[in-house]
Every structure is written in C-alpha cells, then in structure tokens.
Protein backbone atom coordinates (compact mmCIF):
# COMPACT_ATOMS: atom_id res chain seq x y z
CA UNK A 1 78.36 119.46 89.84
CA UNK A 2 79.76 122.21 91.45
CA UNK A 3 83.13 121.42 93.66
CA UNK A 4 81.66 122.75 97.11
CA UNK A 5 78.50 120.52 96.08
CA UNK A 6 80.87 117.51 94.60
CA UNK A 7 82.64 117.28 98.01
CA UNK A 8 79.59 117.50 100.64
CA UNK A 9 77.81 114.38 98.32
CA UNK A 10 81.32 112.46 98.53
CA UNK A 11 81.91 113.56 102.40
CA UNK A 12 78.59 111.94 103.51
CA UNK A 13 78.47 109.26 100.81
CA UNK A 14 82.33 107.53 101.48
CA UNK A 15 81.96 108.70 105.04
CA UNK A 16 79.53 106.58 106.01
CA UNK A 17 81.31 103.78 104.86
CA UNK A 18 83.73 104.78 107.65
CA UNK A 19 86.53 105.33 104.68
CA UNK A 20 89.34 108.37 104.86
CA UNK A 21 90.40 108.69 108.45
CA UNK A 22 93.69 109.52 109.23
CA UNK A 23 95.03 108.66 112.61
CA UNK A 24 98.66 109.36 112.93
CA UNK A 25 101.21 111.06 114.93
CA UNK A 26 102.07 115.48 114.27
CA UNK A 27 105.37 116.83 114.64
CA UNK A 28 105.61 119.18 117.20
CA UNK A 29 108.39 121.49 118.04
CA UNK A 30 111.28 120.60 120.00
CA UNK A 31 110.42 117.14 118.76
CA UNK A 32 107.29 116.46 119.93
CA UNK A 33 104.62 114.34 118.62
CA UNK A 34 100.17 114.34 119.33
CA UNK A 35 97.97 112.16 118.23
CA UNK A 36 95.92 113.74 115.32
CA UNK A 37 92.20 112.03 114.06
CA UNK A 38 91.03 113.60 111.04
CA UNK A 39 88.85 112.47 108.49
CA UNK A 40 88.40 113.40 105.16
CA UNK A 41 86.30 111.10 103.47
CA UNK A 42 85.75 113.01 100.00
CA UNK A 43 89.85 114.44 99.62
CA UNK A 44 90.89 110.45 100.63
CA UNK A 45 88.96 108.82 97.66
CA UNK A 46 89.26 111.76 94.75
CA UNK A 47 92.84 111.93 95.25
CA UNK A 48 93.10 108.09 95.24
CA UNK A 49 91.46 108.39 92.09
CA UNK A 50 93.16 111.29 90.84
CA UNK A 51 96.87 108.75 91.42
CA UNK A 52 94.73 106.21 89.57
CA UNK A 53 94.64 108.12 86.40
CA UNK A 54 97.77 109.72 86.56
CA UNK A 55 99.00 106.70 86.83
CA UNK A 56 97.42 105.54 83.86
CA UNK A 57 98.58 108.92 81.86
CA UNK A 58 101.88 110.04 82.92
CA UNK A 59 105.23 107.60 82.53
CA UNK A 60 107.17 106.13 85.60
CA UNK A 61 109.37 109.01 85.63
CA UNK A 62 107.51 111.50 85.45
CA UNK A 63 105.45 110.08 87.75
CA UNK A 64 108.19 109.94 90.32
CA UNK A 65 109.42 113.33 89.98
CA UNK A 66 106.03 114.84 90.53
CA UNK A 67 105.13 112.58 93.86
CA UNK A 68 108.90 114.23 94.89
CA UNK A 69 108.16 117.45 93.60
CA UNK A 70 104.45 117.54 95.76
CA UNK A 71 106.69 116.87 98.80
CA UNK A 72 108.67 119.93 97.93
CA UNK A 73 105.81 121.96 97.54
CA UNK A 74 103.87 121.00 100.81
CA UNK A 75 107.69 121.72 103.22
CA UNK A 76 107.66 125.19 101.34
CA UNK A 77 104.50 125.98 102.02
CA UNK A 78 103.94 124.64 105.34
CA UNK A 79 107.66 126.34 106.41
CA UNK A 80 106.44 129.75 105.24
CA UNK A 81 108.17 130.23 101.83
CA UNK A 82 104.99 130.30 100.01
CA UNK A 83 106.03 132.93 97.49
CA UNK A 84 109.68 131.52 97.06
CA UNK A 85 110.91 130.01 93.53
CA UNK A 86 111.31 126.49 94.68
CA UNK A 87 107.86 126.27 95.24
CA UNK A 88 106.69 128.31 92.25
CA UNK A 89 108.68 125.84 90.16
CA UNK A 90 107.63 122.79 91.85
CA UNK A 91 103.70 124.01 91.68
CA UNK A 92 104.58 124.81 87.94
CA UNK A 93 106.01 120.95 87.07
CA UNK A 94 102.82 119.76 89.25
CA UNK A 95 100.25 122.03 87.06
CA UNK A 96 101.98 120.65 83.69
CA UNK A 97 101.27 117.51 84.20
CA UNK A 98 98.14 117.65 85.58
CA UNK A 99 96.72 119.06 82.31
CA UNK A 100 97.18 116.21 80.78
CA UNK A 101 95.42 114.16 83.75
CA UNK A 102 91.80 113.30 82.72
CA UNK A 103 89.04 110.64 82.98
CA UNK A 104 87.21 108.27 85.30
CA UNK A 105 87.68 105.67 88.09
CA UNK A 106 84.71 103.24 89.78
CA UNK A 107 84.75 102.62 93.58
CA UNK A 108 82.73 99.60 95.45
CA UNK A 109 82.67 100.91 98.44
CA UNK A 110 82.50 98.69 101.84
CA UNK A 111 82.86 99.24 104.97
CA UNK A 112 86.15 100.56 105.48
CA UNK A 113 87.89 99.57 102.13
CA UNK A 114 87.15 101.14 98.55
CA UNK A 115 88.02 98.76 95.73
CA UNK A 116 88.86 99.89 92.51
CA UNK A 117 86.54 98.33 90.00
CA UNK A 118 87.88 100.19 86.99
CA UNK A 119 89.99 102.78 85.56
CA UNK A 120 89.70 104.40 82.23
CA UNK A 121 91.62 107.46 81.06
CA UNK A 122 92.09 109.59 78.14
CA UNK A 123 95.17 108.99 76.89
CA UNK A 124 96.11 106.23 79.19
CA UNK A 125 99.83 103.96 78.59
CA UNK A 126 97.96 101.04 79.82
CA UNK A 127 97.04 97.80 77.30
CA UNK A 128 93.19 97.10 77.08
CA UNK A 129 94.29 94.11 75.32
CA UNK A 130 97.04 91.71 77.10
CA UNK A 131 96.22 88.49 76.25
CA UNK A 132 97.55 89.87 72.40
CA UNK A 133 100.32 91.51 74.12
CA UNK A 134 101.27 88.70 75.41
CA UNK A 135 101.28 86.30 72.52
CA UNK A 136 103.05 89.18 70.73
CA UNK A 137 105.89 89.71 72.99
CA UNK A 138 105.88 85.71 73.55
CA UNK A 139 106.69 85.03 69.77
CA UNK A 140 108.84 87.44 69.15
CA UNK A 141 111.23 86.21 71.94
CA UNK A 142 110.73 82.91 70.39
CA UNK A 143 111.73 83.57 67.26
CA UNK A 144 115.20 84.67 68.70
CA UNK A 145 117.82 82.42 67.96
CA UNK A 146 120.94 81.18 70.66
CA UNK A 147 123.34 83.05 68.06
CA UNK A 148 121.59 86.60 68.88
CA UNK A 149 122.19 86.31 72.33
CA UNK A 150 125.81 87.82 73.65
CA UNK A 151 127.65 85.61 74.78
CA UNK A 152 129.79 85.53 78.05
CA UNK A 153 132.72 86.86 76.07
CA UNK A 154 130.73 89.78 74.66
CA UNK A 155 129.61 90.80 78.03
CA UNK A 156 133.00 91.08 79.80
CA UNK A 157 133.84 93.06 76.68
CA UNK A 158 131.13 95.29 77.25
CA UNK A 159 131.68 95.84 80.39
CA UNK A 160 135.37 96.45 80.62
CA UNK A 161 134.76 98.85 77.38
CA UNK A 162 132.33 100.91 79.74
C-alpha cells in the first residue's frame, strides 16, 4: 500500500479508537508555555511499532545512542541548522540502523489503549524459546561448585589491583 494511502487507512482506523492524541504544554519564547492538542493517530501507533522492532533488532546500546542521537537531530533541525554536520551525522547513525529494522507487530486496539499482541522481526535478539533458556542457564549455574566462586579475599584483591 502506498504510504499516503497506508496513513489515511491507519488515521481513521486507530483514530476512532480515540488513540494518538497528544495534549501537552509548547515552549514558547521568553519562556512561555500553550497548551497544544494534536492528534496523530497513524504516526502514534507505526512508530510505536517501529520501537517495537527495533527493539527486537538492535542491542541496548545501540539502542540508546540512537533514541539520544534522534533528540539531536530534532534540536538541529527545529533550531535552524538543518544543513549542519551534527545533524548530517546524527541522521546518518539513525539511517544505519534503521536498515537493519524490519518486520511486523499486531495491535488490539480498544478504546484508548493499543495492546501489543505480538512482535516478530527479522533478525530479532529475542528467545522464542525461554522455558529451554531457562533450564539451560538454571543448570549450568548449578553445576558451579562453592570453590569457583571468589572469595572475599579475591575480591578486595581485585579491587585494590584496579
């Protein structure tokens, strides 16, 4: 479907489910503040699902670069310095990891509230299997012994050494 198309459907579809307004206060100059209403019903729940998979995809540092890295890029571009580096470079780290960012994610949507039913990615770092991880990770801490832990000794060591 084409994106105009994709976002009209979504609009009217999560809209009237009364799901992506925003009610919140601007910055103004001289530090003052409105009240701003928007709503935004299709951007709300495909870039909910868009975190979802990158989520899924992209490691916890990574990750938290990029969500610094978008804030960057949004005060460049909203205080004028659209064709400066710092945003260039920050767009640039954004783009590289969002090639990697693919798949699906199922909504039940309700009046007011969209619930994730499921999330499936291509080449996701989640376990589809954790009852196995579990037992793994469960007997091989068993199977350590008192003697391979350090000791209180070891650790002072350790930690005047460093």
């Amino acid at each position: 479907m084409p994106l105009v198309e994709l976002v009209a459907a979504t609009n009217l579809k999560v809209g009237s489910f009364q799901i992506g307004r925003y009610a919140g206060l601007e910055h103004l100059e001289k530090g003052e503040k409105v009240l701003e209403v928007r709503e935004a019903p299709a951007a709300f729940i495909l870039m909910e699902a868009y975190r979802h998979l990158e989520t899924a995809v992209l490691n916890a540092e990574v990750l938290r670069e990029k969500i610094s890295l978008e804030q960057v890029w949004v005060r460049e571009a909203i205080e004028g310095r659209w064709y400066d580096e710092l945003r260039t470079a920050a767009e640039s780290f954004i783009a590289s990891t969002a090639s990697r960012i693919s798949g699906v994610v199922e909504y039940r949507l309700r009046q007011g509230a969209a619930d994730v039913c499921s999330i499936r990615a291509k080449g996701a770092r989640y376990l589809t299997d954790r009852d196995t991880w579990e037992k793994t990770v469960a007997a091989i801490r068993g199977a350590r012994r008192l003697s391979d832990m350090p000791t209180l000794t070891d650790t002072k060591t350790e930690m005047v050494a460093a």
